[in-house]
PDB file of N, CA and C in Angstrom:
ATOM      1  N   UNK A   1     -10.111  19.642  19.118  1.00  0.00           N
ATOM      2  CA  UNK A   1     -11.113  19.045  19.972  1.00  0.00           C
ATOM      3  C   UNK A   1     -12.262  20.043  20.125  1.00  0.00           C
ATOM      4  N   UNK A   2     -13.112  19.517  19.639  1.00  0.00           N
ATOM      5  CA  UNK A   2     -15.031  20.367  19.782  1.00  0.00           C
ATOM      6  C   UNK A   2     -15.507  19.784  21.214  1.00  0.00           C
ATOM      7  N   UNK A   3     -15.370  20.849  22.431  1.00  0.00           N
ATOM      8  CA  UNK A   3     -15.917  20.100  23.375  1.00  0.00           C
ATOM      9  C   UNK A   3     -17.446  20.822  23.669  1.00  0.00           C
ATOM     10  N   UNK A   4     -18.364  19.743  24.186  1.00  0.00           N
ATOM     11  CA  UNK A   4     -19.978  20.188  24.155  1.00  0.00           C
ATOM     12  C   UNK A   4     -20.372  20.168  25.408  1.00  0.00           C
ATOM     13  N   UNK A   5     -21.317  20.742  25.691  1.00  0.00           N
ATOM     14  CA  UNK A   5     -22.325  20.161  27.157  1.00  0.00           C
ATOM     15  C   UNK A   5     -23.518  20.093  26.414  1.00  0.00           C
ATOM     16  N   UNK A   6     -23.821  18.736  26.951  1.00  0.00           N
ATOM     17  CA  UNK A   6     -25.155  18.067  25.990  1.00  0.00           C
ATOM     18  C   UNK A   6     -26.333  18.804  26.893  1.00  0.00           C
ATOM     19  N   UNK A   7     -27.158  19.226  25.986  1.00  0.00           N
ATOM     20  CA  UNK A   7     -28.659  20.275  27.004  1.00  0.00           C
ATOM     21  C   UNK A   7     -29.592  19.641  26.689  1.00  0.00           C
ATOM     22  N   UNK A   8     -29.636  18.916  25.840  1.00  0.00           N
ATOM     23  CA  UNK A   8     -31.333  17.891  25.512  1.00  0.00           C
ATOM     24  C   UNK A   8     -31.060  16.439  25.628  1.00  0.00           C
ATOM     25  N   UNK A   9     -31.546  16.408  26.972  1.00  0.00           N
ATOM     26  CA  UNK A   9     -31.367  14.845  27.083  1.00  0.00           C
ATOM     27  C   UNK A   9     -30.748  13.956  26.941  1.00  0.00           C
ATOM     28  N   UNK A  10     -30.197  13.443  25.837  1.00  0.00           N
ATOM     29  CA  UNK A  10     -29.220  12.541  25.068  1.00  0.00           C
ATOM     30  C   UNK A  10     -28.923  12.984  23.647  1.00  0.00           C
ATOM     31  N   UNK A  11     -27.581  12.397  23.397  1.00  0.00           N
ATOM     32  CA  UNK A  11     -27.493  12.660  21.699  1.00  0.00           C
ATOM     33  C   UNK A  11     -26.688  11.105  21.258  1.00  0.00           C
ATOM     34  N   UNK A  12     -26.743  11.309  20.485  1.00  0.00           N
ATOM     35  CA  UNK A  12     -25.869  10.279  19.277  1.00  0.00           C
ATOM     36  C   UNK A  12     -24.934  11.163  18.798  1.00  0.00           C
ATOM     37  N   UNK A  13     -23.773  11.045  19.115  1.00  0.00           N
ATOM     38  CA  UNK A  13     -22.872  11.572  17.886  1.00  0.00           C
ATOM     39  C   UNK A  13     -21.744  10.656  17.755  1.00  0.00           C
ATOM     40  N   UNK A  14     -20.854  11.488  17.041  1.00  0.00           N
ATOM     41  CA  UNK A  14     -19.659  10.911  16.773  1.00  0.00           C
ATOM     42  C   UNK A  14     -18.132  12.010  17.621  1.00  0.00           C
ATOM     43  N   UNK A  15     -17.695  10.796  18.163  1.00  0.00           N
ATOM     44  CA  UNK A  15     -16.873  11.246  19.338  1.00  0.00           C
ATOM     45  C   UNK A  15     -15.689  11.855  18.419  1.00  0.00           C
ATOM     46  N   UNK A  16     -14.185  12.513  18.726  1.00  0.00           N
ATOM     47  CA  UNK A  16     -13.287  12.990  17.960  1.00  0.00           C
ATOM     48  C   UNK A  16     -12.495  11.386  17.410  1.00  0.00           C
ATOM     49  N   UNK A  17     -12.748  10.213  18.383  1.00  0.00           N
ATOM     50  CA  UNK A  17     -11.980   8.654  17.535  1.00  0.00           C
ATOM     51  C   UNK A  17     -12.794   8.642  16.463  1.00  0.00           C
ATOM     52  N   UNK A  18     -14.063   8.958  16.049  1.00  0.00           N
ATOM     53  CA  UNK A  18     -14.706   8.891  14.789  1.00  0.00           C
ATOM     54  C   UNK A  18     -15.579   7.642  14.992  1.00  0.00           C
ATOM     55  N   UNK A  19     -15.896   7.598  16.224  1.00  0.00           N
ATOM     56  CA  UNK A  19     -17.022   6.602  16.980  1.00  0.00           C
ATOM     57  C   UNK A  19     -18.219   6.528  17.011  1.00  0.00           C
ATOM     58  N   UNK A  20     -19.242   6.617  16.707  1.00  0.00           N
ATOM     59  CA  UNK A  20     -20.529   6.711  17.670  1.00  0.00           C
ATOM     60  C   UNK A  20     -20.521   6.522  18.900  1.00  0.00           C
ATOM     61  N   UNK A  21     -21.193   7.612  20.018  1.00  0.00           N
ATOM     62  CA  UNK A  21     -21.618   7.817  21.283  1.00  0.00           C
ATOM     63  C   UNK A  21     -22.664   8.313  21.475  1.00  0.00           C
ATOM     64  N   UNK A  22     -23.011   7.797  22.333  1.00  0.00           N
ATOM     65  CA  UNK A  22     -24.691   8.348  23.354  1.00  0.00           C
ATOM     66  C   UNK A  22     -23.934   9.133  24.140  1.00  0.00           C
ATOM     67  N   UNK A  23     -24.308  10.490  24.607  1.00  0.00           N
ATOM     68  CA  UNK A  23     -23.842  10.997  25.474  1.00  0.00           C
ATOM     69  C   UNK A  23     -25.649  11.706  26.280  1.00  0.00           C
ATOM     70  N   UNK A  24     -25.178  12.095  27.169  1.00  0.00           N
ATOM     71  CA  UNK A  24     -26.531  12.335  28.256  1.00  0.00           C
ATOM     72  C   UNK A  24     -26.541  13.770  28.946  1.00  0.00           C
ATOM     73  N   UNK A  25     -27.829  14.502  29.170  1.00  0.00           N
ATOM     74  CA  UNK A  25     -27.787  15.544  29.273  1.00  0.00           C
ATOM     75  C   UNK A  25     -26.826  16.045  30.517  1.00  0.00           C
ATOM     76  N   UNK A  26     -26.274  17.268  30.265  1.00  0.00           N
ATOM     77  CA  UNK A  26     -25.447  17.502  31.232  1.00  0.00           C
ATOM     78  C   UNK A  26     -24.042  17.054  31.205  1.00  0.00           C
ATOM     79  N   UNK A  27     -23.944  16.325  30.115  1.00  0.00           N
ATOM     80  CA  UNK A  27     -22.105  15.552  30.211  1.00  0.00           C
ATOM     81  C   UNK A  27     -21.881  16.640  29.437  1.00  0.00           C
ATOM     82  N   UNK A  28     -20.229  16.902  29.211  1.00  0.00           N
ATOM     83  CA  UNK A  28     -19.408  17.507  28.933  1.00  0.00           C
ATOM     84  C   UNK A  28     -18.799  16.468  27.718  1.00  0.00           C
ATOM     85  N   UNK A  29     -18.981  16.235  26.480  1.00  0.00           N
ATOM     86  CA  UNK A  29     -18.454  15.279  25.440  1.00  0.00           C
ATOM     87  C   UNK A  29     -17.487  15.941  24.552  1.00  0.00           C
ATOM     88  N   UNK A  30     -16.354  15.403  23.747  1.00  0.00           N
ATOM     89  CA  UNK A  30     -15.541  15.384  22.550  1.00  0.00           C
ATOM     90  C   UNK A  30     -16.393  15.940  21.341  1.00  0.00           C
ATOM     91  N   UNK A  31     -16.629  16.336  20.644  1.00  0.00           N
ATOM     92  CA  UNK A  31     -17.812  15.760  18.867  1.00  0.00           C
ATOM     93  C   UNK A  31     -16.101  15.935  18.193  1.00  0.00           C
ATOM     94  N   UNK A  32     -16.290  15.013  17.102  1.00  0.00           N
ATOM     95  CA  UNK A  32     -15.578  14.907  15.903  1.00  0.00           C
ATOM     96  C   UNK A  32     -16.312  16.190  15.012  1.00  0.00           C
ATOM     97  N   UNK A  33     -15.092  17.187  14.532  1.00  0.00           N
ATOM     98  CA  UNK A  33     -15.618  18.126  13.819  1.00  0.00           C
ATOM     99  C   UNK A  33     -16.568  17.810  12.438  1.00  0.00           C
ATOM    100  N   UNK A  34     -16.658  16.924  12.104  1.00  0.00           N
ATOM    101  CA  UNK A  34     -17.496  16.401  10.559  1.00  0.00           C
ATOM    102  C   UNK A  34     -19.050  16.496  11.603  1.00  0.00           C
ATOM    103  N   UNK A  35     -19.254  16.523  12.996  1.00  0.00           N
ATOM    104  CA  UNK A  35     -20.718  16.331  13.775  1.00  0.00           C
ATOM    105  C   UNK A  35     -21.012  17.269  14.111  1.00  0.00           C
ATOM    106  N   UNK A  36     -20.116  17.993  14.008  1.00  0.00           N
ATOM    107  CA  UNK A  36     -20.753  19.498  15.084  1.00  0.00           C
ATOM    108  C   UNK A  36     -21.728  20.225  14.812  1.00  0.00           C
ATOM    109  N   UNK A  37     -22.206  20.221  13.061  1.00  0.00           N
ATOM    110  CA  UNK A  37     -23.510  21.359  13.213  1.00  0.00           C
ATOM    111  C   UNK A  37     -24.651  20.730  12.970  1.00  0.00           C
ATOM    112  N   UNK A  38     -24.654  18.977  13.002  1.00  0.00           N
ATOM    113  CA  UNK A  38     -25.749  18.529  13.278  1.00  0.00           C
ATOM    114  C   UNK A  38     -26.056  18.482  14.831  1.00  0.00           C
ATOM    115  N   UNK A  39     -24.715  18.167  15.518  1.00  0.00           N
ATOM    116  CA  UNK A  39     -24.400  18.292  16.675  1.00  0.00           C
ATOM    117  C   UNK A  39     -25.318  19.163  17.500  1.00  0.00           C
ATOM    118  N   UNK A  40     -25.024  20.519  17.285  1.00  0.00           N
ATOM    119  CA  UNK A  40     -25.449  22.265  17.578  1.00  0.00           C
ATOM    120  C   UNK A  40     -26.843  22.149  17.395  1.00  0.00           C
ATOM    121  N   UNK A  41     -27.106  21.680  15.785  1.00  0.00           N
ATOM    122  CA  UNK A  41     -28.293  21.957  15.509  1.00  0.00           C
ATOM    123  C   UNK A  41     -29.104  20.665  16.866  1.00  0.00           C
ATOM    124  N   UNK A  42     -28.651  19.805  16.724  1.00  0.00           N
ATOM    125  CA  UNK A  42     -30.273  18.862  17.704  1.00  0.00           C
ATOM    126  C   UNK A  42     -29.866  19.500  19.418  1.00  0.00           C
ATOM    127  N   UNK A  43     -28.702  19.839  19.429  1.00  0.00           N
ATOM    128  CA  UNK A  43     -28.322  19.723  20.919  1.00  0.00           C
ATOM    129  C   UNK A  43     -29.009  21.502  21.215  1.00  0.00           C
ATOM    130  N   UNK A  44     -29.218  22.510  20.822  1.00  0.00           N
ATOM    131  CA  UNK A  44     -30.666  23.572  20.783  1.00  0.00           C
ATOM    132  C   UNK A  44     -29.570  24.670  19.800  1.00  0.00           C
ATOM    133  N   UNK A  45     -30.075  26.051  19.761  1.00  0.00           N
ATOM    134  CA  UNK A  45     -29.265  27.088  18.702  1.00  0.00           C
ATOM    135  C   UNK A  45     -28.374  27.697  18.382  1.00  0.00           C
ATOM    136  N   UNK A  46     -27.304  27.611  20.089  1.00  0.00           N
ATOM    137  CA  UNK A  46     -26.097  27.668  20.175  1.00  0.00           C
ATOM    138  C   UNK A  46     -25.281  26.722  20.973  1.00  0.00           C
ATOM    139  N   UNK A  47     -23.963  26.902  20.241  1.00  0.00           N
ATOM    140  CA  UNK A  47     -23.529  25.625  21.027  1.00  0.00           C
ATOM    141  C   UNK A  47     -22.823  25.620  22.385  1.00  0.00           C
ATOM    142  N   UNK A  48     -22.867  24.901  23.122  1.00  0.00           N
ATOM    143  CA  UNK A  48     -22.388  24.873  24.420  1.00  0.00           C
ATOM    144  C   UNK A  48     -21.263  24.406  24.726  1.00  0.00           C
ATOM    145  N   UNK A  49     -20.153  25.520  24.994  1.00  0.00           N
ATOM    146  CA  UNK A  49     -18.936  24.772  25.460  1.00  0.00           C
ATOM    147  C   UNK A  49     -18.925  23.759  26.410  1.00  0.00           C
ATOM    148  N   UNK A  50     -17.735  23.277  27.339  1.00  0.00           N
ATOM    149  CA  UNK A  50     -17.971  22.503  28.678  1.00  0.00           C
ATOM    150  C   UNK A  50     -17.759  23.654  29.662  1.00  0.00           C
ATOM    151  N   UNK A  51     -16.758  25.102  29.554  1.00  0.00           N
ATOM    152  CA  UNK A  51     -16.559  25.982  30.318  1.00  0.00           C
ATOM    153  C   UNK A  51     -17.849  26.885  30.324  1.00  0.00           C
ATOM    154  N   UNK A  52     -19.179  26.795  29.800  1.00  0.00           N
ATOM    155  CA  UNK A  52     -20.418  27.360  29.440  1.00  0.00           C
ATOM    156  C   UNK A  52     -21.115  26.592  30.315  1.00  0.00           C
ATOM    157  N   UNK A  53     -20.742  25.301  30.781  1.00  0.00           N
ATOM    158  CA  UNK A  53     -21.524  24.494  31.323  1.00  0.00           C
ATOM    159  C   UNK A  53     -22.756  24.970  32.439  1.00  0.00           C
ATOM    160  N   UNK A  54     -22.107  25.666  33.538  1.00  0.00           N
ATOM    161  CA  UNK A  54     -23.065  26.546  34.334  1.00  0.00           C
ATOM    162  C   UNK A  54     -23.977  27.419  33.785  1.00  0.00           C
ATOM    163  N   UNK A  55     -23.966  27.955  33.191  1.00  0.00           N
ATOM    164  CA  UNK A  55     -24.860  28.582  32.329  1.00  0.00           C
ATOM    165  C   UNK A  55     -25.877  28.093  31.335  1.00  0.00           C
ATOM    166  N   UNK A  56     -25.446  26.902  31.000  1.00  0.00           N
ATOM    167  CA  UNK A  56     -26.447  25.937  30.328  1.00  0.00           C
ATOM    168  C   UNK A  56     -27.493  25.215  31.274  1.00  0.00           C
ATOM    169  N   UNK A  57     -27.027  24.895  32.166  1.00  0.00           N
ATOM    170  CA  UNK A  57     -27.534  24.506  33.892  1.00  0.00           C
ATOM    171  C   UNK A  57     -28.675  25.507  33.863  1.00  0.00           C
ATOM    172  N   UNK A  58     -28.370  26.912  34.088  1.00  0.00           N
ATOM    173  CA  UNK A  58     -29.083  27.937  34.395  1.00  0.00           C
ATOM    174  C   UNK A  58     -30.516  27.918  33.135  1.00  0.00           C
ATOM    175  N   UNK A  59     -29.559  27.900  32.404  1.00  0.00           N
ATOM    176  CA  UNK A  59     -31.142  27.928  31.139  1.00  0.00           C
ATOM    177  C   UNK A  59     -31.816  26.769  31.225  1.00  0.00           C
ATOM    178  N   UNK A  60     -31.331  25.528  31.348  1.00  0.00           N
ATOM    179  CA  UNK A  60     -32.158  24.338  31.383  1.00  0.00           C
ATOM    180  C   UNK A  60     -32.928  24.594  32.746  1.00  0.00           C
ATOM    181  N   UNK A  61     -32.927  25.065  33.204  1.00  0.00           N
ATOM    182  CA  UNK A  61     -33.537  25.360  34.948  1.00  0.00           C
ATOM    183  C   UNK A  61     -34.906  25.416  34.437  1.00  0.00           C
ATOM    184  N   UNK A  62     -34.644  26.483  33.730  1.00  0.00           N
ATOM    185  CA  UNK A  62     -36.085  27.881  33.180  1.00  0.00           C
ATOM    186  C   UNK A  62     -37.149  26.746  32.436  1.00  0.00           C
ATOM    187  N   UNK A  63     -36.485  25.747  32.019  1.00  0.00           N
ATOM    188  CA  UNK A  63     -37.141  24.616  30.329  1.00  0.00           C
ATOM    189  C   UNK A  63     -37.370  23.510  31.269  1.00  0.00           C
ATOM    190  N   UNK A  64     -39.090  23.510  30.712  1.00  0.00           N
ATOM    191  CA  UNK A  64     -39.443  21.768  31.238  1.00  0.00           C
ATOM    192  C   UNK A  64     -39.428  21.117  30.357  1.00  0.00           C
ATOM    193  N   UNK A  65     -38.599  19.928  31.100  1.00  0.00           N
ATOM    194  CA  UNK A  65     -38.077  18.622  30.047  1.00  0.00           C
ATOM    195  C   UNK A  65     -39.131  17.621  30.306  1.00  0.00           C
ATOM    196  N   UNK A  66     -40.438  17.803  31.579  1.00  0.00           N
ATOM    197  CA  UNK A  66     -40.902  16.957  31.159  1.00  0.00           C
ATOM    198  C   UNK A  66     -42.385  17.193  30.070  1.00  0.00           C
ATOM    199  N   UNK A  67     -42.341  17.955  29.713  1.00  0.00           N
ATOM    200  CA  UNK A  67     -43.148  18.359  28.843  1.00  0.00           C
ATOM    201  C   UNK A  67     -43.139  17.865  27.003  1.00  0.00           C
ATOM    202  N   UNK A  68     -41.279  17.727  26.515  1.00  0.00           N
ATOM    203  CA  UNK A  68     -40.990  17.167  25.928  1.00  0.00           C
ATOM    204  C   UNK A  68     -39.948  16.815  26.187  1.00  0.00           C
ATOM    205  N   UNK A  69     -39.421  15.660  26.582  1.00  0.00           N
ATOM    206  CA  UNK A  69     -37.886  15.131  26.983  1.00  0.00           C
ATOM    207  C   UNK A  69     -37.303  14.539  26.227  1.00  0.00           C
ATOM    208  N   UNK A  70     -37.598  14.261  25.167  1.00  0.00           N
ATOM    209  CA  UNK A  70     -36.878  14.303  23.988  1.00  0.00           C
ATOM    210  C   UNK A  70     -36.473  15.592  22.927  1.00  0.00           C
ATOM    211  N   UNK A  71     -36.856  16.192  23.547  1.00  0.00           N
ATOM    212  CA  UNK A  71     -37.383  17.661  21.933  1.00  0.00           C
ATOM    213  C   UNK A  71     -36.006  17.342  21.387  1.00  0.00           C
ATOM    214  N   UNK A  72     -35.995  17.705  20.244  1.00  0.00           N
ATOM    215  CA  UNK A  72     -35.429  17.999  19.014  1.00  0.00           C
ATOM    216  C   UNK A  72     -34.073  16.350  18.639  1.00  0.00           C
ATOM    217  N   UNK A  73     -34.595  15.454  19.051  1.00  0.00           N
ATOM    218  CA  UNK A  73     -34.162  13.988  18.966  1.00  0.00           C
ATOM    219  C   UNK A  73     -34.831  13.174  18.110  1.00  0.00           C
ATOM    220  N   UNK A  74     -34.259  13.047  16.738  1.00  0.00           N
ATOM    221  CA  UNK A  74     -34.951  11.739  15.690  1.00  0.00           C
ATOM    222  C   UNK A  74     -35.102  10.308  16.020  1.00  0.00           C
ATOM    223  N   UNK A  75     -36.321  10.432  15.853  1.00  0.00           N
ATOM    224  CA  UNK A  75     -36.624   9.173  15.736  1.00  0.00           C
ATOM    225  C   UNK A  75     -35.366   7.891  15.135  1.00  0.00           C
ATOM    226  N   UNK A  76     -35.044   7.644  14.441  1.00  0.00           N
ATOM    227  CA  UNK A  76     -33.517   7.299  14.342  1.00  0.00           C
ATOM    228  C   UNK A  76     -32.450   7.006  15.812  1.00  0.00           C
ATOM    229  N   UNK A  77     -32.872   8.264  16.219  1.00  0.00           N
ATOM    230  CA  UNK A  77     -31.833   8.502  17.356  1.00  0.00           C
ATOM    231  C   UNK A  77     -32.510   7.511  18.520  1.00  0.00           C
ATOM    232  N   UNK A  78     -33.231   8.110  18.834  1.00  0.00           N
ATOM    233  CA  UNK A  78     -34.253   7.638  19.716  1.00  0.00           C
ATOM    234  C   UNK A  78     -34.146   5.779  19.555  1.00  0.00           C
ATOM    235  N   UNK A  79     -34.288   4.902  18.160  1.00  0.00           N
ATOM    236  CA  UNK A  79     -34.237   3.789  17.781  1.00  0.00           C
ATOM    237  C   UNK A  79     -33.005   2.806  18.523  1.00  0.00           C
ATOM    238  N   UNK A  80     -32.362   4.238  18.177  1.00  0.00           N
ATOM    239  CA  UNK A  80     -30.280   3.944  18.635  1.00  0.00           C
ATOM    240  C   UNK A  80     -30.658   3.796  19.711  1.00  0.00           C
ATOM    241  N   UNK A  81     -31.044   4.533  20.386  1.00  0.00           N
ATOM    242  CA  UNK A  81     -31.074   4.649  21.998  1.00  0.00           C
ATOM    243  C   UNK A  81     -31.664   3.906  22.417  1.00  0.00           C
ATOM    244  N   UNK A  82     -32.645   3.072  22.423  1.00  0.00           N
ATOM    245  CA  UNK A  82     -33.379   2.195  23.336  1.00  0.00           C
ATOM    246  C   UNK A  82     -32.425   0.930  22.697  1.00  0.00           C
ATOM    247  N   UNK A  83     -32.276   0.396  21.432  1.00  0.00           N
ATOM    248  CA  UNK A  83     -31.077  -0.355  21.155  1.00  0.00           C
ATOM    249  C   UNK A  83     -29.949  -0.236  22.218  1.00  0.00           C
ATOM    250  N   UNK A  84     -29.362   0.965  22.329  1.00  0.00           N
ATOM    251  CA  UNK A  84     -27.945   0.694  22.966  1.00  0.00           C
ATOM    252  C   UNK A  84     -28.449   0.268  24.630  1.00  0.00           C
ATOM    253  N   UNK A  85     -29.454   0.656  25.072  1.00  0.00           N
ATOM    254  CA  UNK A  85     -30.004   0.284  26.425  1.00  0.00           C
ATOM    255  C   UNK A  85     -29.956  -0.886  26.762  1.00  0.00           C
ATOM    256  N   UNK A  86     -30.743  -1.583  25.402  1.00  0.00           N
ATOM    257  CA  UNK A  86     -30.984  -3.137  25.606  1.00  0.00           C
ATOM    258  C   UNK A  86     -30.021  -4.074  25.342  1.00  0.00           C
ATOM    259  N   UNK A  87     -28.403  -3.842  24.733  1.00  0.00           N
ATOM    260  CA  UNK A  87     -27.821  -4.460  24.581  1.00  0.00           C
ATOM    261  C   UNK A  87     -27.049  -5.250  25.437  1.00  0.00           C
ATOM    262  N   UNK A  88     -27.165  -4.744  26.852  1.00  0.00           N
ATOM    263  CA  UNK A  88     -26.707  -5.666  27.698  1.00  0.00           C
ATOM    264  C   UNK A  88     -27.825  -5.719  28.760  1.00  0.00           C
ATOM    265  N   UNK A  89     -28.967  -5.972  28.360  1.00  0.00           N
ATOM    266  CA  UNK A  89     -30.050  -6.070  29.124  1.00  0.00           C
ATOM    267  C   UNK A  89     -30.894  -7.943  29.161  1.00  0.00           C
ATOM    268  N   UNK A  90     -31.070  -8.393  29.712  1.00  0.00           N
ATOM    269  CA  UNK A  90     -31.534  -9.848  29.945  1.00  0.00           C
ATOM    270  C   UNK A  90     -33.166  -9.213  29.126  1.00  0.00           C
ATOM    271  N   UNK A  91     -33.921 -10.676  28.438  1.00  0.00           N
ATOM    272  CA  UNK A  91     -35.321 -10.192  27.865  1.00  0.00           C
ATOM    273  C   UNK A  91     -36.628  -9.639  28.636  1.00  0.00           C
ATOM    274  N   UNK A  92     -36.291  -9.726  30.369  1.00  0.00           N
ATOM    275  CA  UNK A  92     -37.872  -9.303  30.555  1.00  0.00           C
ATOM    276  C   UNK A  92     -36.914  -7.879  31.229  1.00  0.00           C
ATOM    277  N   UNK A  93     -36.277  -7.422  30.944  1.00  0.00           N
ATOM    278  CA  UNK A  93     -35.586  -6.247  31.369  1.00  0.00           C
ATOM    279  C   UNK A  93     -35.228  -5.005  30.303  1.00  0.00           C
ATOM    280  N   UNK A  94     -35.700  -5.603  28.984  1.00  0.00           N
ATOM    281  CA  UNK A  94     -35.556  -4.764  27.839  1.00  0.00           C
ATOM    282  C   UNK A  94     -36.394  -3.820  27.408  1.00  0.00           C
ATOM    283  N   UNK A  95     -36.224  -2.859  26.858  1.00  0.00           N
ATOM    284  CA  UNK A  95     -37.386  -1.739  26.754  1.00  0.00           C
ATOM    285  C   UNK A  95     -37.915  -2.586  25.445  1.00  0.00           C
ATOM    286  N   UNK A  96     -39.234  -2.337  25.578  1.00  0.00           N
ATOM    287  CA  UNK A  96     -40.330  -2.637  24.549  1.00  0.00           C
ATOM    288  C   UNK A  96     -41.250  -1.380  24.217  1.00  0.00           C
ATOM    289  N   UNK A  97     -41.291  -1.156  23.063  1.00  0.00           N
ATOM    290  CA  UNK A  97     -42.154  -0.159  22.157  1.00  0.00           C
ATOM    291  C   UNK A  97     -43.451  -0.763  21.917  1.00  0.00           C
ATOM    292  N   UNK A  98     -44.471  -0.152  22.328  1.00  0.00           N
ATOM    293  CA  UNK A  98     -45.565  -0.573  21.644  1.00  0.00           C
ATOM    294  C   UNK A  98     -46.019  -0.094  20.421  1.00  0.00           C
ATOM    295  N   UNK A  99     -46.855  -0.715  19.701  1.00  0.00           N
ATOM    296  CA  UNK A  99     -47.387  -0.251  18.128  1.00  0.00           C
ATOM    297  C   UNK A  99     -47.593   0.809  18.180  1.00  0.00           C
ATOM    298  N   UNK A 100     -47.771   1.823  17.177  1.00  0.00           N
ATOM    299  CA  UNK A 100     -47.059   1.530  16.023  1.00  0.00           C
ATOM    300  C   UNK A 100     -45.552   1.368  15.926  1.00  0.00           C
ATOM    301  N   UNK A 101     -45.326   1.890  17.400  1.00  0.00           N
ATOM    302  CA  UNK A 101     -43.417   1.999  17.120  1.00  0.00           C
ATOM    303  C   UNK A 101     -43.357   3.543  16.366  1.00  0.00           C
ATOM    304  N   UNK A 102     -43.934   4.699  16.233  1.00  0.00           N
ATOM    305  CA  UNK A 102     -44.092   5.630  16.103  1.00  0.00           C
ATOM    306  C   UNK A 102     -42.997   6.977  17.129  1.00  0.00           C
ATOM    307  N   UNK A 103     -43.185   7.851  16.686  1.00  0.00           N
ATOM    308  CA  UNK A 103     -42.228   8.719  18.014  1.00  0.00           C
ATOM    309  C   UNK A 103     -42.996   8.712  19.059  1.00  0.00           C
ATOM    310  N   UNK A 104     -44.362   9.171  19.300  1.00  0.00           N
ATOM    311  CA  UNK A 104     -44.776   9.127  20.655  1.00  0.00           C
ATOM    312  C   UNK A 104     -44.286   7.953  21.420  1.00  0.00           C
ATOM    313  N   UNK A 105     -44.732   6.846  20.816  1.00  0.00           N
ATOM    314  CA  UNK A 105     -44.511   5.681  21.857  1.00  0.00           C
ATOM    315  C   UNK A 105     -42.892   5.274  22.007  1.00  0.00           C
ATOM    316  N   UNK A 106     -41.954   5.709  21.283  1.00  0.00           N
ATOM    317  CA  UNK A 106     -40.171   5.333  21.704  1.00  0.00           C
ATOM    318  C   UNK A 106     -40.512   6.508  22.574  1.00  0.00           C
ATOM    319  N   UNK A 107     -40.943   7.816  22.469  1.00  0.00           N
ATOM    320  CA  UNK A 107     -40.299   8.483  23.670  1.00  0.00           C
ATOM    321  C   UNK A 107     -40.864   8.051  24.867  1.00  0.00           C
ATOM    322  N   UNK A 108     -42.332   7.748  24.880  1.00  0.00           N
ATOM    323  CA  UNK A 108     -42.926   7.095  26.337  1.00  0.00           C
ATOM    324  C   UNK A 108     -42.063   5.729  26.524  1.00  0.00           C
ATOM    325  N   UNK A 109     -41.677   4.945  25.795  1.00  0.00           N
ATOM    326  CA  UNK A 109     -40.546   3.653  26.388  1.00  0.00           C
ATOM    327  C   UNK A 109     -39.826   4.144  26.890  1.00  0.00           C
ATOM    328  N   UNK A 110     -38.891   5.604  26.611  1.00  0.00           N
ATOM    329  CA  UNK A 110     -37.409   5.891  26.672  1.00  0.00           C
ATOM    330  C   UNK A 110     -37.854   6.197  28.402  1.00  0.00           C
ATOM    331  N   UNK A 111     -39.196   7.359  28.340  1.00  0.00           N
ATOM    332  CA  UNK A 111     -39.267   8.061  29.836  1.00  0.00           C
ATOM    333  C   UNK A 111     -39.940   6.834  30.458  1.00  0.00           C
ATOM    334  N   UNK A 112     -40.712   5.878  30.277  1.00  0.00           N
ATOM    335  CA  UNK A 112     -40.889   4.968  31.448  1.00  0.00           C
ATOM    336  C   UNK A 112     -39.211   4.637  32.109  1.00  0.00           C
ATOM    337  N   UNK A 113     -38.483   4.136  30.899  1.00  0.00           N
ATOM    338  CA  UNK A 113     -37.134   3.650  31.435  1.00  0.00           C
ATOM    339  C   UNK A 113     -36.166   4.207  32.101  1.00  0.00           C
ATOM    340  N   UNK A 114     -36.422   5.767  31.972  1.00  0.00           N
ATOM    341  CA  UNK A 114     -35.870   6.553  33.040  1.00  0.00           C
ATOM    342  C   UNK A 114     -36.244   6.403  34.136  1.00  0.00           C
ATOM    343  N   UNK A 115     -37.573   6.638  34.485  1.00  0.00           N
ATOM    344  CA  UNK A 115     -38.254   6.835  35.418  1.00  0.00           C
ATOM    345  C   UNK A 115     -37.910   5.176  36.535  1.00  0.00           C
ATOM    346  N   UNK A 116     -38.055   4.274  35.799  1.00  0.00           N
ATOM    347  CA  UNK A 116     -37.332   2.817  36.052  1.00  0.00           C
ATOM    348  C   UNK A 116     -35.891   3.026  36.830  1.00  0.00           C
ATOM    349  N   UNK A 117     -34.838   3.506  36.242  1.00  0.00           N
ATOM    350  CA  UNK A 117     -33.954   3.889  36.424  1.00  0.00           C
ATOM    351  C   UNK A 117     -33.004   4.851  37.735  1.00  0.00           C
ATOM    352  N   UNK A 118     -34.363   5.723  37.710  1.00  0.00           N
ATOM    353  CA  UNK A 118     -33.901   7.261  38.921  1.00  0.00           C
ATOM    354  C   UNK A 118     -34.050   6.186  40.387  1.00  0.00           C
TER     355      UNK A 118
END
């Protein structure tokens, strides 16, 4: 078992059932070892245990997320993510991307929908 504390926002990976999961900044997740150094690599340069967790706390303190609150999240990912949002969402409740559908504008959908959310 590869256990993580997610430090950027959200990820996509693949859980140890060999699943896809969204997991969210600050959780403590499983990765299936075949994910881990894409894992490492998007989640920042070293990896974060769950017993590291406080200490990841501490560094994310220092880092503004709202400056980029997505950083180091593909577009791909990002796609996944407003997908998995809307899947149990009614139509005037669904996140909508405006043109081009580009990265700027999924990440401004993703942070309006937070901001919706808090």
């Amino acid at each position: 078992m590869a256990e993580r504390t997610i430090r950027r926002g959200f990820i996509v990976f693949t859980d140890v059932d060999g699943r896809p999961v969204t997991g969210y900044e600050h959780e403590v997740v499983d990765v299936h070892e075949d994910d881990l150094e894409r894992f490492d690599r998007l989640n920042g340069d070293e990896p974060v245990t769950g017993s590291d967790e406080e200490s990841a706390d501490a560094e994310d303190a220092g880092e503004s997320t709202e400056d980029e609150p997505y950083k180091g999240v593909t577009v791909p990912e990002l796609k996944t993510e407003i997908e998995t949002r809307n899947a149990d969402r009614e139509d005037d409740a669904k996140i909508t991307v405006p043109e081009p559908g580009n990265r700027p504008e999924l990440v401004a959908a993703l942070v309006a929908d937070d901001a919706k959310q808090s």
